[in-house]
C-alpha atoms as a PDB file:
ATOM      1  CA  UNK A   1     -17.667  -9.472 110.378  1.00  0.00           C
ATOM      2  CA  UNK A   2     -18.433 -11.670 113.733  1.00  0.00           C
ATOM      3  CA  UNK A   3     -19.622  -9.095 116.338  1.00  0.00           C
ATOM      4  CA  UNK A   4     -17.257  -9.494 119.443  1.00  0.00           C
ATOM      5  CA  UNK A   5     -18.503 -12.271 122.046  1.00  0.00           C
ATOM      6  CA  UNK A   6     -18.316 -11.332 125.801  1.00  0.00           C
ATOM      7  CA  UNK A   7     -18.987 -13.099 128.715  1.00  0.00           C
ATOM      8  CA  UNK A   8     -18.776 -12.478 132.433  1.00  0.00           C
ATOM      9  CA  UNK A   9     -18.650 -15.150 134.789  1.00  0.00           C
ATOM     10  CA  UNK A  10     -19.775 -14.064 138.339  1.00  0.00           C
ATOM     11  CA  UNK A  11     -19.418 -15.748 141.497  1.00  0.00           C
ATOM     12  CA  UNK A  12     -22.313 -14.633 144.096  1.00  0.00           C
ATOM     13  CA  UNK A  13     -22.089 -14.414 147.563  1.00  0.00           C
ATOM     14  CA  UNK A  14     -18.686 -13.292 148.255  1.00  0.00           C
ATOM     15  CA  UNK A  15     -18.462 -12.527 152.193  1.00  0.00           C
ATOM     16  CA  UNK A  16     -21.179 -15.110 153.264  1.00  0.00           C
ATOM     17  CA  UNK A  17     -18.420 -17.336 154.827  1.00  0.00           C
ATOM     18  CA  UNK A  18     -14.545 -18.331 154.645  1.00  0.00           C
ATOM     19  CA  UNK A  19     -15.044 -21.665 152.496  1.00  0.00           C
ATOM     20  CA  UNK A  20     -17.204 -19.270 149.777  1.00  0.00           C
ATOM     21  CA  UNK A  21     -14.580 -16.805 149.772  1.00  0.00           C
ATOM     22  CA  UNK A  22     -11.531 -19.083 149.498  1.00  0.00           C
ATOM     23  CA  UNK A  23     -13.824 -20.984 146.850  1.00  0.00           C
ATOM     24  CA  UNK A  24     -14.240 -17.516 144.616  1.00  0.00           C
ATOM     25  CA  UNK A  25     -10.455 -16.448 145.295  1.00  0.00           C
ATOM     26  CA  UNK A  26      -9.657 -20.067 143.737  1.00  0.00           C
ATOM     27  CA  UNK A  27     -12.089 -19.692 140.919  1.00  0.00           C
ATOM     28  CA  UNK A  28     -10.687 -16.569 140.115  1.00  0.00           C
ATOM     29  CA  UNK A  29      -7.175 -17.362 139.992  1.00  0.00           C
ATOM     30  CA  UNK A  30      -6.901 -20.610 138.610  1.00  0.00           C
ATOM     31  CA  UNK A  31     -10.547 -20.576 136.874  1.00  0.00           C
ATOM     32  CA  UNK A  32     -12.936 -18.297 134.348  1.00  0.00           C
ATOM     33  CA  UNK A  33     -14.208 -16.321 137.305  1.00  0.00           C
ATOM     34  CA  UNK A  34     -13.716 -12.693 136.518  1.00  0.00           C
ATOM     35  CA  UNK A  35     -16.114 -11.164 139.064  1.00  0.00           C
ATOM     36  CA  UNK A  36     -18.301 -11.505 142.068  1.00  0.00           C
ATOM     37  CA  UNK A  37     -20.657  -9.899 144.467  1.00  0.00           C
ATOM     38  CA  UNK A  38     -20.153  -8.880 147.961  1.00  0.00           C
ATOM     39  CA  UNK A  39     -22.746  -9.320 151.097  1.00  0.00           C
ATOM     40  CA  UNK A  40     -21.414  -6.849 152.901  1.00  0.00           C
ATOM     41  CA  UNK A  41     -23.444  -7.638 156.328  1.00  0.00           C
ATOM     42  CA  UNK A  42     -22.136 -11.575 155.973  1.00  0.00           C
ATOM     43  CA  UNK A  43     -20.027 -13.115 158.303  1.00  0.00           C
ATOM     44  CA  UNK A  44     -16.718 -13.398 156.281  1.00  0.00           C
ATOM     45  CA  UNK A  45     -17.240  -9.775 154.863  1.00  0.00           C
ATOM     46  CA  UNK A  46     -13.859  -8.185 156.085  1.00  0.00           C
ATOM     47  CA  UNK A  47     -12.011 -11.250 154.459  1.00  0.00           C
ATOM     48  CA  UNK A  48     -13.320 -10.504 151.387  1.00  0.00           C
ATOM     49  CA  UNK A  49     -12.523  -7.243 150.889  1.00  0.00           C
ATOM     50  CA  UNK A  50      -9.107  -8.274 151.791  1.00  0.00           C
ATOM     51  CA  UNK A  51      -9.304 -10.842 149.623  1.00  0.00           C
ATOM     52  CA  UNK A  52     -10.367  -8.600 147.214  1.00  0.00           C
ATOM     53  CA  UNK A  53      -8.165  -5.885 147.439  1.00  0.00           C
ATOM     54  CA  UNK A  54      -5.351  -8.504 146.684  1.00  0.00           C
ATOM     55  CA  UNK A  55      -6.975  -9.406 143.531  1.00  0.00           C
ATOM     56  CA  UNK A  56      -7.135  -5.956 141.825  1.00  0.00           C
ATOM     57  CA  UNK A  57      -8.363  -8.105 138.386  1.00  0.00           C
ATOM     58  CA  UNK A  58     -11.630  -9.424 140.320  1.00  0.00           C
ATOM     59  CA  UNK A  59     -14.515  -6.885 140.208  1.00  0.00           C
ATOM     60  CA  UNK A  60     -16.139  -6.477 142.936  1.00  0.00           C
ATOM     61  CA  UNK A  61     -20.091  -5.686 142.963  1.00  0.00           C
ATOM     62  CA  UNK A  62     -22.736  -5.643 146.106  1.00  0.00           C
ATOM     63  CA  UNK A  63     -24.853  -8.261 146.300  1.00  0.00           C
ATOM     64  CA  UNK A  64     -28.086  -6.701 148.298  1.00  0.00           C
ATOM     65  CA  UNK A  65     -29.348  -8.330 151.335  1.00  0.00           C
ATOM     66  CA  UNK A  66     -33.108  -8.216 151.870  1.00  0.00           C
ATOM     67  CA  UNK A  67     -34.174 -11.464 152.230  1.00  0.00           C
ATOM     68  CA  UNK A  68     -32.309 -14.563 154.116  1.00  0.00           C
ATOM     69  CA  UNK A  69     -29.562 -12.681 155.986  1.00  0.00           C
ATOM     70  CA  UNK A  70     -29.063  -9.453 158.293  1.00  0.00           C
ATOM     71  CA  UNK A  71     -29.389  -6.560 157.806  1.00  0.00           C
ATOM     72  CA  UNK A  72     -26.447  -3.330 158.182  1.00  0.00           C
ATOM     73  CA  UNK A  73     -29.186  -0.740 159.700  1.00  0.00           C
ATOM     74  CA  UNK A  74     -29.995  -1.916 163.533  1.00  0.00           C
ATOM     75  CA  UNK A  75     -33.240  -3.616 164.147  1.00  0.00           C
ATOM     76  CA  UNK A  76     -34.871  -0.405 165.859  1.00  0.00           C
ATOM     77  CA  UNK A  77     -34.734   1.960 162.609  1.00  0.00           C
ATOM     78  CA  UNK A  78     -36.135  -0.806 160.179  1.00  0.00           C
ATOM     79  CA  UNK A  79     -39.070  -2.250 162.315  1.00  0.00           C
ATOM     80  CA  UNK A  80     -40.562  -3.546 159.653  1.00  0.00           C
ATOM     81  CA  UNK A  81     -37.923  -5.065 157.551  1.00  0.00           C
ATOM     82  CA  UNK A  82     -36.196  -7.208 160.635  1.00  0.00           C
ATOM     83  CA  UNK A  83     -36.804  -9.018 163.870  1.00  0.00           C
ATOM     84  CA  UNK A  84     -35.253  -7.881 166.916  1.00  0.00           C
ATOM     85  CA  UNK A  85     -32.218  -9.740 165.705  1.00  0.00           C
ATOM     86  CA  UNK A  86     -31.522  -7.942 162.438  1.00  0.00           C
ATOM     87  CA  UNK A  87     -32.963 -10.854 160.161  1.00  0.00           C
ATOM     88  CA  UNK A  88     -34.769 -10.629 157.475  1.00  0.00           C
ATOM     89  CA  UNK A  89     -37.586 -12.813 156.353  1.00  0.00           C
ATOM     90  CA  UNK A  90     -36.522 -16.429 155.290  1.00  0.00           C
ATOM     91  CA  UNK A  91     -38.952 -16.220 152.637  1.00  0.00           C
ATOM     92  CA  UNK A  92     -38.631 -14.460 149.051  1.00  0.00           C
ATOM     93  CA  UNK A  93     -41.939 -14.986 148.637  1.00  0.00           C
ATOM     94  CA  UNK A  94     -44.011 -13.210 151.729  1.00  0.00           C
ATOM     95  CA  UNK A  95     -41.059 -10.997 151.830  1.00  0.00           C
ATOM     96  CA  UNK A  96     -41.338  -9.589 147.968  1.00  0.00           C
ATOM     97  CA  UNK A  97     -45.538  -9.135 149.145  1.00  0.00           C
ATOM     98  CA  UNK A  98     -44.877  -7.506 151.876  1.00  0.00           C
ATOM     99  CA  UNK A  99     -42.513  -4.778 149.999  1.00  0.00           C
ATOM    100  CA  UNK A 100     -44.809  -4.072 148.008  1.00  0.00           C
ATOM    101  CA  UNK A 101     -48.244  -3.883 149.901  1.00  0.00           C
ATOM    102  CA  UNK A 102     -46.920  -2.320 153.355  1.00  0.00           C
ATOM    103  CA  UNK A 103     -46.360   1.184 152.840  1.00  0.00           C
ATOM    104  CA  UNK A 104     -44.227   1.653 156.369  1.00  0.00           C
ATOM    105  CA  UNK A 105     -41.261  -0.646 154.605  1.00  0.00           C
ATOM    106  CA  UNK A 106     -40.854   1.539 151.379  1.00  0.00           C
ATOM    107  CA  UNK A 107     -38.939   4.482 153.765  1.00  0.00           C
ATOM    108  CA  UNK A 108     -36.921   1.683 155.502  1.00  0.00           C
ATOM    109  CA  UNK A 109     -35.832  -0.117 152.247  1.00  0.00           C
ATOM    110  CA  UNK A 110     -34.511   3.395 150.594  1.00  0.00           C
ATOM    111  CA  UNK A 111     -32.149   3.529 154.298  1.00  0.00           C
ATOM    112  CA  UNK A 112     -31.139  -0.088 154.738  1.00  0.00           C
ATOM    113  CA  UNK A 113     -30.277  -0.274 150.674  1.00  0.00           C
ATOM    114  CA  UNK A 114     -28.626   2.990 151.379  1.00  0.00           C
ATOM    115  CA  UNK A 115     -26.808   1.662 154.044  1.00  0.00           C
ATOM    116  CA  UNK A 116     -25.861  -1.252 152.298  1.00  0.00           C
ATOM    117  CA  UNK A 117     -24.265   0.899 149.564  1.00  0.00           C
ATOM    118  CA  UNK A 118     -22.601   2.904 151.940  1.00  0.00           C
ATOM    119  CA  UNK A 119     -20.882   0.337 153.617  1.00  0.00           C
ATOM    120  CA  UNK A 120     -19.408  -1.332 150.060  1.00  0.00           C
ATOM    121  CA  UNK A 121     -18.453   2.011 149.423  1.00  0.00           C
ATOM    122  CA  UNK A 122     -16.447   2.469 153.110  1.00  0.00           C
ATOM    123  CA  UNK A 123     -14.776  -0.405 151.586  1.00  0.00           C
ATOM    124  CA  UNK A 124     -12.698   1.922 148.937  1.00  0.00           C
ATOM    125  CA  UNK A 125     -13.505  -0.806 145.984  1.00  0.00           C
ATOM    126  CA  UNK A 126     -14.930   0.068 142.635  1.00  0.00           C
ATOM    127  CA  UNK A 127     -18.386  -0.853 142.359  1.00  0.00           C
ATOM    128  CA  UNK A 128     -19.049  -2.817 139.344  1.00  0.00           C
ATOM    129  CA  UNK A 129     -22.176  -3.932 139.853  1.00  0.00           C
ATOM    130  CA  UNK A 130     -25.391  -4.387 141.906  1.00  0.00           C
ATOM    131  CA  UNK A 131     -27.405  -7.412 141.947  1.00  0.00           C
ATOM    132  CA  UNK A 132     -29.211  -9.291 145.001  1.00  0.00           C
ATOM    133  CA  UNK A 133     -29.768 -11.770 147.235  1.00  0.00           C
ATOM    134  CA  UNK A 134     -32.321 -14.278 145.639  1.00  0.00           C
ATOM    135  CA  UNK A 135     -32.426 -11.643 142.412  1.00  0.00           C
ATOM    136  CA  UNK A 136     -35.343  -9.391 145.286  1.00  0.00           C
ATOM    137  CA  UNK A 137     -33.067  -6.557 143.553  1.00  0.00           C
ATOM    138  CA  UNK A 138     -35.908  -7.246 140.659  1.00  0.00           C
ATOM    139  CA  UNK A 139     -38.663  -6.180 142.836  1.00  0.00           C
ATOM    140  CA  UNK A 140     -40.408  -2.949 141.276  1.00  0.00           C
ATOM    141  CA  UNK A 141     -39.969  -1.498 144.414  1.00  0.00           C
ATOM    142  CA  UNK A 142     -36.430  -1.747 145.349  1.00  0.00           C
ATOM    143  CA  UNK A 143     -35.597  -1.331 141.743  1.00  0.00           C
ATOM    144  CA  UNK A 144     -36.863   1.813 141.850  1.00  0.00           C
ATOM    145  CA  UNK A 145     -34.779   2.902 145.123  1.00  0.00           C
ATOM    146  CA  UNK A 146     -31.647   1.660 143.381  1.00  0.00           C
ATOM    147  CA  UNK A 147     -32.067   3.601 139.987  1.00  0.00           C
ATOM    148  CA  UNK A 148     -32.853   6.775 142.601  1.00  0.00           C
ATOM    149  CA  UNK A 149     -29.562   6.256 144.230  1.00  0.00           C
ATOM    150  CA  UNK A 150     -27.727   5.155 141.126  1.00  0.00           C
ATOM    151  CA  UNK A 151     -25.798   8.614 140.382  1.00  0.00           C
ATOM    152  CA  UNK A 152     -25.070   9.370 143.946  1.00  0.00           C
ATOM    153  CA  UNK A 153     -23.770   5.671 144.250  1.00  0.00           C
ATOM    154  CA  UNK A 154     -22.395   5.226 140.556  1.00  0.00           C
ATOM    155  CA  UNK A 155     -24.305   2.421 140.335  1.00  0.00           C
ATOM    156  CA  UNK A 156     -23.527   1.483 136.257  1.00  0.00           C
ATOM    157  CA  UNK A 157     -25.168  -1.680 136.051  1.00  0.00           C
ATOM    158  CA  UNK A 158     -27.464  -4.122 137.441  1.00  0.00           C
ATOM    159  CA  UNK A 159     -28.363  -7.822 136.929  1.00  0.00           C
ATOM    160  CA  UNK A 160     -31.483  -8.439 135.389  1.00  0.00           C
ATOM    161  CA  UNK A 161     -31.679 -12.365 135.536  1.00  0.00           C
ATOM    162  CA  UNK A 162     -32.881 -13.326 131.624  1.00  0.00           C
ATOM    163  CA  UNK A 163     -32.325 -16.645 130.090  1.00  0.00           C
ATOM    164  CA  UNK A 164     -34.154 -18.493 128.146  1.00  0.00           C
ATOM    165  CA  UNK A 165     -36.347 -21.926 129.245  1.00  0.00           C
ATOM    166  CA  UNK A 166     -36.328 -23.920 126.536  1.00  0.00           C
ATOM    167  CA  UNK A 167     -32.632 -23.717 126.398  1.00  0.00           C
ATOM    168  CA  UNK A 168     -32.252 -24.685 130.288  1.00  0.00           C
ATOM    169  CA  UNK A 169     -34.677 -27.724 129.244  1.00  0.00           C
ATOM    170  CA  UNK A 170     -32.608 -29.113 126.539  1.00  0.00           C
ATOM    171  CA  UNK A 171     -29.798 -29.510 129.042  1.00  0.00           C
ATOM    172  CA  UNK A 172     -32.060 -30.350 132.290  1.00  0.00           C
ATOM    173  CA  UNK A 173     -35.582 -31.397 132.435  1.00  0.00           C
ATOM    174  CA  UNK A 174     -35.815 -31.726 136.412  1.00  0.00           C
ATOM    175  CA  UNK A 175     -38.082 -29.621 138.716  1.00  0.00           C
ATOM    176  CA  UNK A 176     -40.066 -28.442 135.610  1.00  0.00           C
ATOM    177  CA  UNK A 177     -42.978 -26.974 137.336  1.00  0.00           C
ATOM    178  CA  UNK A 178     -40.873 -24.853 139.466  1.00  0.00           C
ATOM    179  CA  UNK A 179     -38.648 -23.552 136.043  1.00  0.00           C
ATOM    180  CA  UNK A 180     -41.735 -23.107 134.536  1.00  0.00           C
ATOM    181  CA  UNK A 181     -43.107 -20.333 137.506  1.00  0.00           C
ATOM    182  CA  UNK A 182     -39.704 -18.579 137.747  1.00  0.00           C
ATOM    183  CA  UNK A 183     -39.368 -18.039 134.325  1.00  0.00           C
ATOM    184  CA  UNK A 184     -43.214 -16.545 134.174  1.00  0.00           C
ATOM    185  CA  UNK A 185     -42.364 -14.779 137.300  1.00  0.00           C
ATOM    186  CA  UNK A 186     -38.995 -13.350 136.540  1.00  0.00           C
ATOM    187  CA  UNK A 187     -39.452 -13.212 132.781  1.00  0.00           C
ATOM    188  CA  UNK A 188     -42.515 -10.199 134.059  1.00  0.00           C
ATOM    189  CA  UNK A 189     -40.300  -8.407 136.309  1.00  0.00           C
ATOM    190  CA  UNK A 190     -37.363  -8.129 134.112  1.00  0.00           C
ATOM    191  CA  UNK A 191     -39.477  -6.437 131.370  1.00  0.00           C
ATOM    192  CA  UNK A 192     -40.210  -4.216 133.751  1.00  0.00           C
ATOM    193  CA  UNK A 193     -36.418  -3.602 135.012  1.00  0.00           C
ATOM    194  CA  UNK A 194     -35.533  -3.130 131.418  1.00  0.00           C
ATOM    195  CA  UNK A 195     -37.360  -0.384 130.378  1.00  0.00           C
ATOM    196  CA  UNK A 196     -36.839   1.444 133.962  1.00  0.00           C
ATOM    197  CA  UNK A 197     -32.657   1.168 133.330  1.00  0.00           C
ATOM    198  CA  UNK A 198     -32.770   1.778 129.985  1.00  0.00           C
ATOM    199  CA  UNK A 199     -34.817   4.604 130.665  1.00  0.00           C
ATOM    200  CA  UNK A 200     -31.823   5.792 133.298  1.00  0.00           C
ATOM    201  CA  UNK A 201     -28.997   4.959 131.477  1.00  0.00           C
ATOM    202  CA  UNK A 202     -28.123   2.080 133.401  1.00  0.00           C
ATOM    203  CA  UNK A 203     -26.328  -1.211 131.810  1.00  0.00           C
ATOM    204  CA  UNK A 204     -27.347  -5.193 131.882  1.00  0.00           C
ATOM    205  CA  UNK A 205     -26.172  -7.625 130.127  1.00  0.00           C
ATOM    206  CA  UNK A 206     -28.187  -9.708 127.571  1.00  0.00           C
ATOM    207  CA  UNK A 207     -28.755 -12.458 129.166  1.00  0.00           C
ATOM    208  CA  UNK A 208     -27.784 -13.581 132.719  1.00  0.00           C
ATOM    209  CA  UNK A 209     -27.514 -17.320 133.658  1.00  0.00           C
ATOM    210  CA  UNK A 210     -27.689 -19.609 136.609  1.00  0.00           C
ATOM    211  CA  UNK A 211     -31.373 -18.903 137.985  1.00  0.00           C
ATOM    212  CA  UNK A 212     -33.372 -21.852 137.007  1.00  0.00           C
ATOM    213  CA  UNK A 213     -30.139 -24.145 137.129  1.00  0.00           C
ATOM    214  CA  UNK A 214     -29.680 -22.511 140.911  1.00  0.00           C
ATOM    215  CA  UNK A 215     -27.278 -24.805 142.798  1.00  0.00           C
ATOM    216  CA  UNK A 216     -26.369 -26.731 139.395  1.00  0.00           C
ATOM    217  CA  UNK A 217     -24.070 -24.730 137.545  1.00  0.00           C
ATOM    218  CA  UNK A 218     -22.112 -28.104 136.879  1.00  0.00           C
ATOM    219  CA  UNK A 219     -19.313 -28.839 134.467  1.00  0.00           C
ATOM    220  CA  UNK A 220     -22.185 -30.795 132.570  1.00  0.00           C
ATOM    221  CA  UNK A 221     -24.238 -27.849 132.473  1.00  0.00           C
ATOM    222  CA  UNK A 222     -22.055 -25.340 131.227  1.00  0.00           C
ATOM    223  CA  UNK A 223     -20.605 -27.416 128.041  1.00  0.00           C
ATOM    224  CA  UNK A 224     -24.055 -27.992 127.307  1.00  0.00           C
ATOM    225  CA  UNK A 225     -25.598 -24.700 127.728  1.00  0.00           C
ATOM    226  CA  UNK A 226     -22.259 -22.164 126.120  1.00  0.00           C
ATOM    227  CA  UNK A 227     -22.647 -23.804 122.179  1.00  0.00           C
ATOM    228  CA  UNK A 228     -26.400 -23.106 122.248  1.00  0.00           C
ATOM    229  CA  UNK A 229     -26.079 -19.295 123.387  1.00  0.00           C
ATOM    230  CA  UNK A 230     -27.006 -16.591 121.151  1.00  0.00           C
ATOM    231  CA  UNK A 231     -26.169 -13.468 122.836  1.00  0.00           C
ATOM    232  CA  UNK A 232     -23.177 -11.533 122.341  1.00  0.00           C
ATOM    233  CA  UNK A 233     -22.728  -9.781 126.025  1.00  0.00           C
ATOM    234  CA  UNK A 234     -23.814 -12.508 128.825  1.00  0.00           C
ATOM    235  CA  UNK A 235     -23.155 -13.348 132.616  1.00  0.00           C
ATOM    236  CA  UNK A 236     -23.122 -16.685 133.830  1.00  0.00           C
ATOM    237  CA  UNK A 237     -23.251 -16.676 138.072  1.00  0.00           C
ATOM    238  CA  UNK A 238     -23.244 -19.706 140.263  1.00  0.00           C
ATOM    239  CA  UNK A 239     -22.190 -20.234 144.048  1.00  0.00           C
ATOM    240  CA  UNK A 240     -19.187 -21.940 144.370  1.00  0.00           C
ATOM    241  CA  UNK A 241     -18.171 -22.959 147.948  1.00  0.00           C
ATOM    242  CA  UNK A 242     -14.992 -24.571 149.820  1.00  0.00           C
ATOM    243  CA  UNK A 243     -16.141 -26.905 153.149  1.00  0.00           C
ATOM    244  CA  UNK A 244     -14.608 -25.560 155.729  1.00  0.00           C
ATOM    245  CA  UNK A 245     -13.803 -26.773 159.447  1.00  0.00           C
ATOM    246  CA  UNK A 246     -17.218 -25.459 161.208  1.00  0.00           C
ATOM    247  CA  UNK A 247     -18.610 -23.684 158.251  1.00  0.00           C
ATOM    248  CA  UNK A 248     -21.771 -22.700 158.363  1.00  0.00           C
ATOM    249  CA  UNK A 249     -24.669 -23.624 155.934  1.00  0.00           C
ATOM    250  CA  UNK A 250     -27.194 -21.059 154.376  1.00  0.00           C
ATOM    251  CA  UNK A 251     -29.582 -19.691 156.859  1.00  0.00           C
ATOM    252  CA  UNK A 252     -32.312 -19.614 153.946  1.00  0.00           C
ATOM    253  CA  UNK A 253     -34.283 -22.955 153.225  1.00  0.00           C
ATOM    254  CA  UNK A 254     -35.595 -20.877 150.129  1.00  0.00           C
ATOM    255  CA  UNK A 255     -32.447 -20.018 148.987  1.00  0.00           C
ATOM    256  CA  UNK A 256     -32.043 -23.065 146.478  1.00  0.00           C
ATOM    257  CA  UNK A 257     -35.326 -24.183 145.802  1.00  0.00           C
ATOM    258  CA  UNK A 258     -34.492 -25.984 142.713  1.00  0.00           C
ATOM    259  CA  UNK A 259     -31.196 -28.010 143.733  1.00  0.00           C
ATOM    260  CA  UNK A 260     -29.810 -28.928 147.377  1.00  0.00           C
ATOM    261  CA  UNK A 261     -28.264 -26.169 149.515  1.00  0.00           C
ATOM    262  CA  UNK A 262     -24.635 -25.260 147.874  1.00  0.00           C
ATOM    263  CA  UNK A 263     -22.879 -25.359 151.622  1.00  0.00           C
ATOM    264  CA  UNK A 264     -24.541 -28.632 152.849  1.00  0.00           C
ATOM    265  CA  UNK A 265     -22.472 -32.336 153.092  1.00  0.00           C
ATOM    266  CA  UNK A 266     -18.731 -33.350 152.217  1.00  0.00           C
ATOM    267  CA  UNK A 267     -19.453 -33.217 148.047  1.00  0.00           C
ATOM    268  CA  UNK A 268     -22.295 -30.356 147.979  1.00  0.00           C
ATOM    269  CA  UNK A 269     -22.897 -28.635 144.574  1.00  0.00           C
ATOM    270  CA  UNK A 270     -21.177 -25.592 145.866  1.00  0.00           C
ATOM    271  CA  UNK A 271     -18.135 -27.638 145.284  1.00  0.00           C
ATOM    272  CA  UNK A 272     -19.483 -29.701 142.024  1.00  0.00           C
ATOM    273  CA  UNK A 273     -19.753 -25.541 141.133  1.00  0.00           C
ATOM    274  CA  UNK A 274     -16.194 -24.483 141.821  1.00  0.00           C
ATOM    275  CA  UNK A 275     -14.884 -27.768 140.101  1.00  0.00           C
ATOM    276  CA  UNK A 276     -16.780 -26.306 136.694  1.00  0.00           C
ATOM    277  CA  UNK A 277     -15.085 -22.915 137.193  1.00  0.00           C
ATOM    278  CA  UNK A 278     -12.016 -24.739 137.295  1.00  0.00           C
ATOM    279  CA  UNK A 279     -12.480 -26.953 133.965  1.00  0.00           C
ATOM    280  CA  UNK A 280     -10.245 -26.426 131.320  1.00  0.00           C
ATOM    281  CA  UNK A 281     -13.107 -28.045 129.365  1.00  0.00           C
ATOM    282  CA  UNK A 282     -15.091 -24.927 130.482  1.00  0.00           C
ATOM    283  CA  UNK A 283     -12.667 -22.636 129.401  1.00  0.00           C
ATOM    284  CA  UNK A 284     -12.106 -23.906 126.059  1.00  0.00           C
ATOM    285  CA  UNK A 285     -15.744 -24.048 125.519  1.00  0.00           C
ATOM    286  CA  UNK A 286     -16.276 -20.630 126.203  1.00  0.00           C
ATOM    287  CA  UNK A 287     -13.195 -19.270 124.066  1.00  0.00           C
ATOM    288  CA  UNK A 288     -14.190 -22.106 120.682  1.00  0.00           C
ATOM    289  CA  UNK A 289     -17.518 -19.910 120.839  1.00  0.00           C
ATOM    290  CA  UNK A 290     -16.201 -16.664 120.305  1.00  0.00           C
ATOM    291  CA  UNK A 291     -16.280 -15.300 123.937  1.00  0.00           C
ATOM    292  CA  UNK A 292     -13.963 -13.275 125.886  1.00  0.00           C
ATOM    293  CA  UNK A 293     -13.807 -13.939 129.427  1.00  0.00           C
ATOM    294  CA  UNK A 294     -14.255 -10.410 131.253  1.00  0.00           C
ATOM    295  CA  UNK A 295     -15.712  -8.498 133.672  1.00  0.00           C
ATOM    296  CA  UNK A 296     -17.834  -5.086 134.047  1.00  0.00           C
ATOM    297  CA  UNK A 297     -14.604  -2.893 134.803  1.00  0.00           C
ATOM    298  CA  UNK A 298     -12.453  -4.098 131.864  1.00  0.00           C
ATOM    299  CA  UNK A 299     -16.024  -3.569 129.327  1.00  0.00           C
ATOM    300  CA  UNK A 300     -16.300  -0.216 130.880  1.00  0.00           C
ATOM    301  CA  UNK A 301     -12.371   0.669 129.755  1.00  0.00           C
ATOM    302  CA  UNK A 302     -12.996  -0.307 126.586  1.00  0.00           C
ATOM    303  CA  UNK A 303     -15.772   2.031 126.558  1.00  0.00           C
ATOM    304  CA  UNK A 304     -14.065   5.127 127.598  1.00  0.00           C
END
């Protein structure tokens, strides 16, 4: 007997601006998106959660901000997080270092994550998830501060960002150097996260993609990548993105270091993204290869 085939399809930065929220409300309706992830110190966070609450079949999970974006907590209480503006670092990088080597941000990190949850939770949705900005949810030591809050929070899963290389190289050979780091890097750290949640209880899928196609989760991409998948419980994420008259682009010059920025010119890949979560071809795809097209909330029903 086949086992059963699911796969969530995840749309991240919901709240980071109008054209990325009417981008995963179109996804969602018309598209394979089942589920997203809200930045709930963005600028277009209180449309979302409207937007949300209007879409009762779209789970909703917090994406964390530590890196590349503001922060909920004012600048005075997390000195060492923030400038006097309430921005993070710009870079993943020096930002992941100093996490881990300065002891005076390990207190501030357990308040502003905690603040973070608190607001999604003022919002009255279900949490489905947690995941973060630039995956620096991964980080040992923030990790660790989310698996201590996870009962108080009901935090039930968490992305741990696992594919496999040679897979992503079949498809797409470009920036190799830089595919070949993050998957060292991020292949390390999600060892780690897995024993730590399975440890706790906590769920992940089997394998999550979009990392080292970041800004590229084309229509292309996807028909190539869903035969050759192996796993039987998967999330695929990307960032798709309507233009908008004055939207804003991403603050973070990190953010996509692969690809160009998802928000910049008339045709950026956010919307080369959103086209591929429209594709019938996508669909079909998915559903010849045995998969079910869910989310975290309707897995969890099934499970209770």
């Amino acid at each position: 007997m086949q086992a059963q085939r699911f796969a969530i399809i995840n749309g991240d930065d919901f709240g980071f601006s109008k054209g990325v929220n009417q981008a995963i409300i179109k996804a969602h309706k018309e598209g394979v998106l089942t589920s997203t992830s809200l930045m709930v110190s963005a600028d277009a966070a209180k449309e979302a959660v409207t937007l949300a609450k209007a879409n009762p079949n779209l789970a909703v999970g917090l994406h964390l901000v530590l890196v590349c974006g503001r922060s909920v907590l004012p600048p005075e209480q997390i000195l060492h997080l923030v400038d006097k503006q309430g921005n993070f670092s710009n870079s993943p990088f020096f930002a992941g270092l100093r996490y881990q080597f300065v002891k005076q941000t390990h207190q501030e990190l357990r308040q502003e994550i905690r603040a973070q949850l608190e607001k999604y939770r003022s919002t009255g949705l279900p949490l489905s998830h947690v995941d973060g900005h630039l995956h620096l949810h991964i980080h040992p030591v923030i990790l660790r501060i989310l698996v201590d809050l996870a009962a108080e929070f009901d935090i039930k899963v968490i992305r741990l960002p696992s594919e496999e290389l040679g897979m992503n190289l079949k498809i797409n050979r470009s920036h190799l150097l830089t595919k070949l780091v993050w998957s060292g890097v991020f292949g390390k750290l999600c060892r780690y996260g897995k024993k730590l949640l399975e440890s706790q209880g906590i769920s992940f899928t089997q394998r999550v993609y979009g990392l080292l196609q970041t800004g590229g989760i084309t229509e292309e991409y996807l028909l190539g990548l869903i035969p050759q998948i192996q796993a039987n419980l998967v999330e695929i994420y990307s960032h798709p993105a309507m233009p908008t008259a004055g939207f804003s682009t991403r603050r973070c010059a990190n953010a996509n270091a692969i690809h160009d920025n998802p928000l910049n010119g008339e045709l950026g890949t956010g919307e080369a993204e959103l086209a591929a979560l429209l594709s019938r071809q996508v669909r079909e795809a998915l559903l010849s290869n045995g998969f079910e097209i869910t989310n975290h909330h309707f897995l969890s029903q099934r499970t209770t």
